[in-house]
C-alpha atoms as a PDB file:
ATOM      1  CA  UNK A   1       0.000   0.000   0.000  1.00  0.00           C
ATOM      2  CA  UNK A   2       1.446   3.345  -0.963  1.00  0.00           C
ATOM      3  CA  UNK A   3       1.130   6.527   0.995  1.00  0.00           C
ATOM      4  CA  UNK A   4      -1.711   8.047  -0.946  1.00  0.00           C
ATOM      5  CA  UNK A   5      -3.707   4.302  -0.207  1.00  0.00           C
ATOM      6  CA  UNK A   6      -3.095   4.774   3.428  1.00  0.00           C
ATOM      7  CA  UNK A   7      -4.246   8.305   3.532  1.00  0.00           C
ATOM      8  CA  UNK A   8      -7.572   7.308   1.806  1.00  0.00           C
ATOM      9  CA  UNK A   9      -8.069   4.440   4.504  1.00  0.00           C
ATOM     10  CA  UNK A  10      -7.278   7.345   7.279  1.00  0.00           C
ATOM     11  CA  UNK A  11      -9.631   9.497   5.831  1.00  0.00           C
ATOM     12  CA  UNK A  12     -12.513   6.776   5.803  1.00  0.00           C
ATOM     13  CA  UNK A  13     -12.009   6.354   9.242  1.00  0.00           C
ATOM     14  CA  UNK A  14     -12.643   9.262  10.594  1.00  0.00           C
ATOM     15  CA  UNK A  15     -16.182  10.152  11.843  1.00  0.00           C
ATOM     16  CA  UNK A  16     -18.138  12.273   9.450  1.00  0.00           C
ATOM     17  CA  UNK A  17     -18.622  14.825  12.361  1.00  0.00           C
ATOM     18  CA  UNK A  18     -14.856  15.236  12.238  1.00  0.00           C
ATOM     19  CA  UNK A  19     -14.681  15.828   8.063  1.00  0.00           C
ATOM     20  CA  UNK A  20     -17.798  18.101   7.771  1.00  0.00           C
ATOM     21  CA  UNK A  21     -16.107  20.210  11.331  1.00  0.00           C
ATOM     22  CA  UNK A  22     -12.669  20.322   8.827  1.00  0.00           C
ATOM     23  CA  UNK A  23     -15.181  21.740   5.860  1.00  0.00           C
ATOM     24  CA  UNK A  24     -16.761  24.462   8.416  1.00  0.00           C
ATOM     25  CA  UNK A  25     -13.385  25.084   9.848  1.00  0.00           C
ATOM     26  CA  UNK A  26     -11.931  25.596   6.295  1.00  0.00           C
ATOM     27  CA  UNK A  27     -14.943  27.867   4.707  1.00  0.00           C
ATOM     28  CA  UNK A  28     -15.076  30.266   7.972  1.00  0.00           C
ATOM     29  CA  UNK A  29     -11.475  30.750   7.838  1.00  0.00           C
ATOM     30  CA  UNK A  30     -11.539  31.895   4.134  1.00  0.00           C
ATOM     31  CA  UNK A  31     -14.164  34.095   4.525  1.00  0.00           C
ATOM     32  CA  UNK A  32     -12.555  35.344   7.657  1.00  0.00           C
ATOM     33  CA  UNK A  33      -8.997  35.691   5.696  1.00  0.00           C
ATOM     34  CA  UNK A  34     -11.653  37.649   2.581  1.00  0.00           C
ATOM     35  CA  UNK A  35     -12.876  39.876   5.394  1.00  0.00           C
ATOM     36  CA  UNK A  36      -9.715  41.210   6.479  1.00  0.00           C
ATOM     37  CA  UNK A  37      -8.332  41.857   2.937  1.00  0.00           C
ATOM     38  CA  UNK A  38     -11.157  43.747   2.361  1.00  0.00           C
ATOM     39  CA  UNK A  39     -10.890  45.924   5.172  1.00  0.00           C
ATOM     40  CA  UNK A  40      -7.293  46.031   4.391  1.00  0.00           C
ATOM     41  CA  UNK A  41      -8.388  47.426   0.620  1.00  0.00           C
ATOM     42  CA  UNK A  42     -10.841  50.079   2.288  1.00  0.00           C
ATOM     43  CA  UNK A  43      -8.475  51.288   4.827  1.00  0.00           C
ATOM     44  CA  UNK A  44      -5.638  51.771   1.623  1.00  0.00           C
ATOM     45  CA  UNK A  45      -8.562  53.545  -0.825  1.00  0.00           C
ATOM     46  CA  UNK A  46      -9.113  55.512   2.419  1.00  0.00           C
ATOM     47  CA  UNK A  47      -5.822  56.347   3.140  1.00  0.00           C
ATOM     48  CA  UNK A  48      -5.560  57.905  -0.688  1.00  0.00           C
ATOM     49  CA  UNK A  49      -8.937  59.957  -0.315  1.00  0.00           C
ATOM     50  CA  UNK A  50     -11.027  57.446  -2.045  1.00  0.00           C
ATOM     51  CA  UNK A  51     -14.390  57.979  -0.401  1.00  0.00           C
ATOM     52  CA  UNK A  52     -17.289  55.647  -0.760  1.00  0.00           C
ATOM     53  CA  UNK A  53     -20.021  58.639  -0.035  1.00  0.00           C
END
């Protein structure tokens, strides 16, 4: 069995709780990480005098 066999066993095993918690984990970090840049562009365009209003 190669590596990539044994880390598809490893993954089977592992409750379905514990894969759909990675998921959550995974998709609230990116839209954490998406947050911040954004606020990070809107502080920058507001730092040059780029106004929204």
């Amino acid at each position: 069995m190669n590596h990539t066999e044994q880390t598809m066993e490893t993954e089977r095993k592992l409750p379905l709780w514990k894969r759909v918690g990675w998921l959550v984990l995974i998709y609230i970090g990116s839209v954490v990480g998406l947050g911040v840049v954004a606020m990070l562009l809107r502080l920058l365009m507001s730092a040059a005098g780029m106004k929204s209003h």
